[in-house]
Protein backbone atom coordinates (compact mmCIF):
# COMPACT_ATOMS: atom_id res chain seq x y z
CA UNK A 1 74.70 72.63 39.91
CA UNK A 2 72.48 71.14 42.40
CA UNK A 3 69.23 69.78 41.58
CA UNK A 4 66.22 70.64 43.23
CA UNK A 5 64.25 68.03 45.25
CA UNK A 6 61.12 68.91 43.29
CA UNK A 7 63.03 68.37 39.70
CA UNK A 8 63.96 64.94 40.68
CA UNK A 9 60.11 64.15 41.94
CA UNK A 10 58.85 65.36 38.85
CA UNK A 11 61.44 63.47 36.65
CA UNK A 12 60.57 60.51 38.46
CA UNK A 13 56.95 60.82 38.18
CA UNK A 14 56.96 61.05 34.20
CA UNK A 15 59.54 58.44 34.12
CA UNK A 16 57.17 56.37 35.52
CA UNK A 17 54.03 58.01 33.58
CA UNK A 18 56.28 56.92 30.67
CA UNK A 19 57.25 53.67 32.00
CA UNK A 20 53.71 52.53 32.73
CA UNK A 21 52.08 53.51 29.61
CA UNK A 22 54.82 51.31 28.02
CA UNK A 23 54.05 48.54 29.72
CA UNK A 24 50.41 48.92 29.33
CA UNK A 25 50.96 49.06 25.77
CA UNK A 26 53.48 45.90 25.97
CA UNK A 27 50.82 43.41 28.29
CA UNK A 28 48.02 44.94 25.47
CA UNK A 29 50.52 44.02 22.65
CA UNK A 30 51.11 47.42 21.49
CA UNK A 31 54.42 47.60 19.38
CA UNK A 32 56.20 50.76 20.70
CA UNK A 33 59.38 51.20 18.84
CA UNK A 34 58.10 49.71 15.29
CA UNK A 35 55.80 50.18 12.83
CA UNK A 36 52.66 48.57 12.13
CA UNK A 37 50.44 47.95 9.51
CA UNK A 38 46.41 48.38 10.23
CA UNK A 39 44.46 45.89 8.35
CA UNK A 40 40.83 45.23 8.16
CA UNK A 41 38.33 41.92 8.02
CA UNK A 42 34.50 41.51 8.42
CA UNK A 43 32.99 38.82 10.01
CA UNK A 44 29.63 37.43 10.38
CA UNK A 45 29.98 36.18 13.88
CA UNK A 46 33.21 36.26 15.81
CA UNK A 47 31.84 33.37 18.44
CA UNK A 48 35.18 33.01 20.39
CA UNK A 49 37.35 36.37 18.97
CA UNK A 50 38.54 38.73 21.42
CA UNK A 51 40.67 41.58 21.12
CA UNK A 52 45.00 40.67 21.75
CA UNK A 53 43.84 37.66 20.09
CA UNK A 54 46.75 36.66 17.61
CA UNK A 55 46.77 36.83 13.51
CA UNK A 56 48.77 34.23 12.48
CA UNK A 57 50.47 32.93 9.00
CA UNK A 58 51.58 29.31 9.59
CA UNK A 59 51.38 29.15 13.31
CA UNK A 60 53.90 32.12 13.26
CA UNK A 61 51.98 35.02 15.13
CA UNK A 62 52.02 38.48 12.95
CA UNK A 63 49.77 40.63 14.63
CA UNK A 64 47.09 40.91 16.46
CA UNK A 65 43.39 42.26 17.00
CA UNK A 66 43.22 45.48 17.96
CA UNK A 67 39.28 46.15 18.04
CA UNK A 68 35.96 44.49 16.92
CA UNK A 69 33.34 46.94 16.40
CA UNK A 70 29.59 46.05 15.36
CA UNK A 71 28.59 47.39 11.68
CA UNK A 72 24.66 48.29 11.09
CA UNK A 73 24.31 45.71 8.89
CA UNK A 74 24.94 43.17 12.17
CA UNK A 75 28.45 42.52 10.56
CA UNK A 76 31.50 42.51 12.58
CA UNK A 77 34.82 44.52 11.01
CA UNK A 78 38.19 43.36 13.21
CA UNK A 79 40.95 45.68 12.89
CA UNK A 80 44.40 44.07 12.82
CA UNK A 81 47.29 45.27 13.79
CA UNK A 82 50.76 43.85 11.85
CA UNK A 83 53.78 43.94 13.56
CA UNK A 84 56.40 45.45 11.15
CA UNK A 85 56.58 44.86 7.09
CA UNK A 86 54.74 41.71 5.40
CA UNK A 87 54.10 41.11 2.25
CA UNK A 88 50.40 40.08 2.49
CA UNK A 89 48.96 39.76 -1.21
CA UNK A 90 45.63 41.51 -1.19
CA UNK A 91 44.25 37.96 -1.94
CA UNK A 92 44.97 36.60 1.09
CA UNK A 93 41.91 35.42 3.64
CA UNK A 94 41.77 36.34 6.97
CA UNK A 95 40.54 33.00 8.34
CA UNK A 96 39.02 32.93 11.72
CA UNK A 97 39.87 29.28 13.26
CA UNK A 98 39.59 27.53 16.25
CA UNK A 99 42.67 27.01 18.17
CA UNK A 100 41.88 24.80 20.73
CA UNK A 101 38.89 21.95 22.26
CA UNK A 102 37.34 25.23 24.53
CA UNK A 103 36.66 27.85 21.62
CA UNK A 104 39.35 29.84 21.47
CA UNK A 105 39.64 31.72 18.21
CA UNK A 106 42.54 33.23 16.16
CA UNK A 107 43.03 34.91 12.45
CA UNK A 108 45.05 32.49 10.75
CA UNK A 109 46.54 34.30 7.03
CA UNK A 110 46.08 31.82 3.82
CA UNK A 111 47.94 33.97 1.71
CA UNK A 112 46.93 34.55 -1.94
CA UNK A 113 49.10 34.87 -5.19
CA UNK A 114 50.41 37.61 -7.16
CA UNK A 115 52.91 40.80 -6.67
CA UNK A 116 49.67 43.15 -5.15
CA UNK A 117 50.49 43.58 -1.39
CA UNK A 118 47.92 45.09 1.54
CA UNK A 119 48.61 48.03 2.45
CA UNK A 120 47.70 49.84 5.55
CA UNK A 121 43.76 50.37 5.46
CA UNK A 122 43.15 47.35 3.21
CA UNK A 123 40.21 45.27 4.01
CA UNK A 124 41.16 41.50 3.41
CA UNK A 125 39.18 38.50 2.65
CA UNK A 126 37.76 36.95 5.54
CA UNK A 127 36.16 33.45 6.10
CA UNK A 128 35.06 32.06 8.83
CA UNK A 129 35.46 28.00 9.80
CA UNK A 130 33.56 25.74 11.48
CA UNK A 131 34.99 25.19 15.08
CA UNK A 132 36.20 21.96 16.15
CA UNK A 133 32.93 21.28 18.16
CA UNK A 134 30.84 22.14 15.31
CA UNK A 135 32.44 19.79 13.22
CA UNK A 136 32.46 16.91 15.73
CA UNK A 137 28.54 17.88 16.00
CA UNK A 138 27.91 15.84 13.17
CA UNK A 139 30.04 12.77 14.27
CA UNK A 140 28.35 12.74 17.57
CA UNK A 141 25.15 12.58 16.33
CA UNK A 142 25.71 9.89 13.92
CA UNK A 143 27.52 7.99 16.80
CA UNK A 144 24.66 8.72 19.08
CA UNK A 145 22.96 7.07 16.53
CA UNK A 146 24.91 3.93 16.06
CA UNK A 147 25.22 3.34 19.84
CA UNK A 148 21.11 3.13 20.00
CA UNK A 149 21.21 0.89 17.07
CA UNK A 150 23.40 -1.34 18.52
CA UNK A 151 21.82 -0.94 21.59
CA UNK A 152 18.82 -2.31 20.20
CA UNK A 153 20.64 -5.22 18.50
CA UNK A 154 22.11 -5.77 21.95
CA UNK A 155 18.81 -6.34 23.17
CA UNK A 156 17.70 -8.39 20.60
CA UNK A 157 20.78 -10.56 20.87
CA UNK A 158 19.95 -10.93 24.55
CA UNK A 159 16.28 -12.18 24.11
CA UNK A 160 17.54 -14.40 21.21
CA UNK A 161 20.11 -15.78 24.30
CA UNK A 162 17.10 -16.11 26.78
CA UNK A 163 17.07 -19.75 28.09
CA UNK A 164 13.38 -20.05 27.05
CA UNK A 165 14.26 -18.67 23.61
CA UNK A 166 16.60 -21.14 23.57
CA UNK A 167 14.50 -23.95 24.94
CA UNK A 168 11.94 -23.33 22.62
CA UNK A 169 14.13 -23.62 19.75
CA UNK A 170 15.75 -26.99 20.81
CA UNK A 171 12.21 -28.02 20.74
CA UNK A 172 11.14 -26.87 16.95
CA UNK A 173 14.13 -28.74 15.77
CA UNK A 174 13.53 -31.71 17.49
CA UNK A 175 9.73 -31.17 16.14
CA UNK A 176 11.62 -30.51 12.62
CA UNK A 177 13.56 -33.66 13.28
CA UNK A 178 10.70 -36.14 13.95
CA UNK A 179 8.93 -34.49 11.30
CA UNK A 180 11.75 -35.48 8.65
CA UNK A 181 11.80 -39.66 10.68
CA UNK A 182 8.27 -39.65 9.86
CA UNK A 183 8.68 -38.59 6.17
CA UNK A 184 11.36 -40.99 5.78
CA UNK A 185 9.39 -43.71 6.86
CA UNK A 186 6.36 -42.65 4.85
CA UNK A 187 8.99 -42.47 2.14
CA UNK A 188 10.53 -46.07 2.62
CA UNK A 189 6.83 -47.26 2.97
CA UNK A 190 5.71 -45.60 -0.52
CA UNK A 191 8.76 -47.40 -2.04
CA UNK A 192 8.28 -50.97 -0.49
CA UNK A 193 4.16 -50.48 -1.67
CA UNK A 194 5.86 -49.56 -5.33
CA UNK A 195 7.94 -52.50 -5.13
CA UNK A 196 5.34 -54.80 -3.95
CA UNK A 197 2.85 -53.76 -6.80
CA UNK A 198 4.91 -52.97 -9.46
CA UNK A 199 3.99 -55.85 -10.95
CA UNK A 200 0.04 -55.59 -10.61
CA UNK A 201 0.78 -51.91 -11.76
CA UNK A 202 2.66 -53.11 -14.94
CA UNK A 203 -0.75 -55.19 -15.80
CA UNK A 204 -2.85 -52.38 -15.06
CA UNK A 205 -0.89 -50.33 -17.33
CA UNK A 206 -0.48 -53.54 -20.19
CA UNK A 207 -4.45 -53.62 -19.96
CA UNK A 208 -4.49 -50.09 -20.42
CA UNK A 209 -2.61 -49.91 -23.54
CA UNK A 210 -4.37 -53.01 -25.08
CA UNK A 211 -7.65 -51.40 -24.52
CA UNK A 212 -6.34 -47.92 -25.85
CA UNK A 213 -4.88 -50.20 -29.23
CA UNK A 214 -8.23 -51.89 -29.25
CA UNK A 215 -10.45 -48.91 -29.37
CA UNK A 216 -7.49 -47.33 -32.10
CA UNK A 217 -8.18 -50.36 -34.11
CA UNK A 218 -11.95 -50.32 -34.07
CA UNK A 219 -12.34 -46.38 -34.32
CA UNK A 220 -13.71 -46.65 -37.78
CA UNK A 221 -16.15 -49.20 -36.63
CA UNK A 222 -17.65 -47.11 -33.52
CA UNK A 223 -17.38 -44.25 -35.61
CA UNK A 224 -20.00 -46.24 -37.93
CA UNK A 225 -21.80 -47.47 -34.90
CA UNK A 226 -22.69 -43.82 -33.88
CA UNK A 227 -23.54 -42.71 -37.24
CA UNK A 228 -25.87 -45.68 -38.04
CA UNK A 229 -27.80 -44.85 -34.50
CA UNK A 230 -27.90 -41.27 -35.28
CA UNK A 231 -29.57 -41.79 -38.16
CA UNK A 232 -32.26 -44.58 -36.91
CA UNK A 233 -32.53 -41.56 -33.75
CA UNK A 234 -33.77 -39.29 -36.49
CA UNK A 235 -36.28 -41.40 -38.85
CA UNK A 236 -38.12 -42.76 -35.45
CA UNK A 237 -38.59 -38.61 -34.30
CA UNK A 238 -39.39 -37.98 -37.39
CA UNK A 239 -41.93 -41.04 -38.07
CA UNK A 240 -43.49 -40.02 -34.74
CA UNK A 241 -44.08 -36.18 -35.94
CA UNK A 242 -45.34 -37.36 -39.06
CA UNK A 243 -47.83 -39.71 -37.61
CA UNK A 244 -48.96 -36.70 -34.99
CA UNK A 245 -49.55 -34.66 -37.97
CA UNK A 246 -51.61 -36.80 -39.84
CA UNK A 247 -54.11 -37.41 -36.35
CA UNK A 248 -54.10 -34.37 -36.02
CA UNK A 249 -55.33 -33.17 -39.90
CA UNK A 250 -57.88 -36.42 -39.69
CA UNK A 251 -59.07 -34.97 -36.32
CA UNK A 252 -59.74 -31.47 -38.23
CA UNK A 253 -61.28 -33.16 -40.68
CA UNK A 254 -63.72 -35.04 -39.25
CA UNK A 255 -64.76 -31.62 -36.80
CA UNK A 256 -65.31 -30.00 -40.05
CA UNK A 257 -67.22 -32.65 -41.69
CA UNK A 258 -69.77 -32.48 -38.38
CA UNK A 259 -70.34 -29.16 -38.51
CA UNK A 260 -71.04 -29.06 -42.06
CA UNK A 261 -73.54 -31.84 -41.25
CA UNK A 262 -75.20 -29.57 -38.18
CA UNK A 263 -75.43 -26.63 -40.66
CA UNK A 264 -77.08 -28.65 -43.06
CA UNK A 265 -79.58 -29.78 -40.68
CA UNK A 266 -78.54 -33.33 -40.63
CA UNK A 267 -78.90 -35.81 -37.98
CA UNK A 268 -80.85 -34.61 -34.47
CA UNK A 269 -78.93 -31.96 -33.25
CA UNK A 270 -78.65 -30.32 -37.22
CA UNK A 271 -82.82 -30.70 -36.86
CA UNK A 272 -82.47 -28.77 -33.23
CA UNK A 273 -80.41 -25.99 -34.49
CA UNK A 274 -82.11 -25.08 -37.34
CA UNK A 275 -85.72 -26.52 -36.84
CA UNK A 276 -87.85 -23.35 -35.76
CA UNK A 277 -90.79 -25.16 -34.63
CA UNK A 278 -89.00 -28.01 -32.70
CA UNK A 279 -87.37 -25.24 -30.89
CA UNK A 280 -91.11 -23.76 -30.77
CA UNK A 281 -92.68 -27.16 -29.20
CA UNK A 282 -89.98 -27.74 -27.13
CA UNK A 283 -90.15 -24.28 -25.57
CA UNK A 284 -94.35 -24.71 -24.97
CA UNK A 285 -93.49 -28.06 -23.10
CA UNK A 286 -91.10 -26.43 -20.78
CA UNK A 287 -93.66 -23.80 -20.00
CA UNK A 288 -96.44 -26.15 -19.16
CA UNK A 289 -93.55 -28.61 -17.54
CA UNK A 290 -92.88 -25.47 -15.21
CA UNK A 291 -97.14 -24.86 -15.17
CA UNK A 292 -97.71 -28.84 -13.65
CA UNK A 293 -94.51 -28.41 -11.25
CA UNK A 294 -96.97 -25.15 -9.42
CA UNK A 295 -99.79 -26.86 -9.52
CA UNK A 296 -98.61 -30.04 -8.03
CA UNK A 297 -96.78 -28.10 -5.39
CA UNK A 298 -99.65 -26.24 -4.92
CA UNK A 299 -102.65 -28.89 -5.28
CA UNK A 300 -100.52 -32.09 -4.13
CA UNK A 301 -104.07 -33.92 -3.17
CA UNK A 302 -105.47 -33.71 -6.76
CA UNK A 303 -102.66 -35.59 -8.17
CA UNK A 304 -101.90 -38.21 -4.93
CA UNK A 305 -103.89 -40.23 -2.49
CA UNK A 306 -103.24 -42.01 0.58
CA UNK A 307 -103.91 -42.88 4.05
CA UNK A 308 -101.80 -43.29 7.04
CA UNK A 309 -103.99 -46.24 8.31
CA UNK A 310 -104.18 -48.05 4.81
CA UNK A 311 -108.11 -46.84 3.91
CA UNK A 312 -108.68 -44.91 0.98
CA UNK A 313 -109.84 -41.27 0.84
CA UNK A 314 -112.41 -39.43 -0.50
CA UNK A 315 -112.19 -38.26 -3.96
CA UNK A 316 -112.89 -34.29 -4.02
CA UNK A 317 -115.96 -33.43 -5.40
């Protein structure tokens, strides 16, 4: 039976419709003659997830993403796609780790415990870990940290190993140095001046003590001393306040005594005060006292006469 041309063209065409779907599946990862098992996982963030990339248990790949699609709640759920049958327990985390220094991310399985597998549809556990640039972050900072600190100590060691630094300190401790010379000779001098007067220091000190016995000895006798001039300090202020006292009542005394003698009318000033006519008498010679006084002033030729030439003057008629 002879085939027609267009049979084989057609044949050939879905073979290769067949055979290029395939291998599209194949380069995508696509198992094509086995089972797999869908599993699910949400996510925060993904940074670094794409789909193809591989879910593996131990560094052994099992899987791989399929799709990431974006959740209202901002989550992102992964579906994975497990090449034939594992026993995953429904414990397990799907970890999403870094696998290399540029970002690169994979789900890595950390199984759980117990006898409850996945099946297909199950949503998993998922975590998600810090890369390995996030967690040398952290370090880098701190070392940024210590390399300006010792920077600064660098700098500080270099000023301390400046030659004028250095100069400058040669010259306090020689300053220090001449400093302790001159106390040591002050010290040796002190100690040759001790030496050299110990002896008139001794006698000072011997006179001292015989002075301090002497006044220990005689206490009783100074204490006398003070006691017998206390008391002679008191009976002359009080002699003098007594003899003020009596002066002073005699001078009262006498005052009184005077006055009585006025209001009695003794003596001349008792006859002024209480006379009545003396006090008359005397008042009629003041008047005509004051009455001559006018009449002189005004009559001065009645009462005096002279000349300028030496002759006498007429009398008034």
């Amino acid at each position: 039976m002879k085939i027609a041309n267009e049979t084989k063209v057609g044949i050939l065409a879905a073979f290769s419709i067949a055979l290029l779907i395939i291998g599209y599946n194949f380069l995508k990862g696509n198992a094509i003659f086995s089972s797999e098992t869908v599993l699910y996982a949400r996510y925060s963030h993904v940074d670094g997830l794409a789909v193809s990339k591989p879910v593996l248990i131990n560094g052994f790949q099992i899987g791989r993403v399929d799709k990431l699609q974006l959740q209202p709640d901002g989550s992102i759920l992964a579906t994975l796609k497990i090449k034939g049958k594992y026993e995953i327990p429904k414990s397990s985390i799907a970890k999403l780790e870094s696998t290399d220094l540029l970002g690169s991310k994979a789900i890595v399985m950390a199984l759980g415990s117990g006898d409850d597998y996945a099946q297909d549809g199950d949503t998993l556990n998922a975590n998600v870990q810090k890369g390995i640039l996030e967690t040398v972050q952290p370090v880098q900072k701190k070392a940024e940290m210590i390399i300006g600190k010792m920077d600064s100590i660098l700098t500080s060691v270099n000023s301390i190993l400046n030659p004028n630094f250095q100069k400058n300190v040669d010259k306090s401790f020689n300053s220090i140095s001449s400093t302790l010379a001159s106390l040591e000779s002050t010290s040796k001098k002190v100690d040759n001046l001790v030496g050299s007067e110990g002896s008139r220091v001794s006698a000072i000190l011997a006179n001292v003590e015989a002075i301090s016995s002497n006044l220990k000895q005689n206490n009783q006798k100074i204490s006398a001393i003070l006691n017998n001039i206390n008391s002679v300090t008191d009976q002359v202020a009080a002699m003098n306040f007594k003899q003020t006292l009596d002066n002073a009542n005699k001078a009262v005394a006498d005052l009184q005594t005077i006055v009585g003698k006025i209001n009695n009318g003794q003596g001349s000033l008792g006859l002024l005060v209480n006379d009545a006519k003396l006090y008359d008498n005397l008042n009629n010679a003041s008047k005509n006292l004051d009455n001559l006084m006018i009449d002189l002033k005004a009559n001065p030729k009645r009462y005096v006469h002279f000349s300028v030439f030496g002759g006498g003057g007429k009398k008034d008629q």
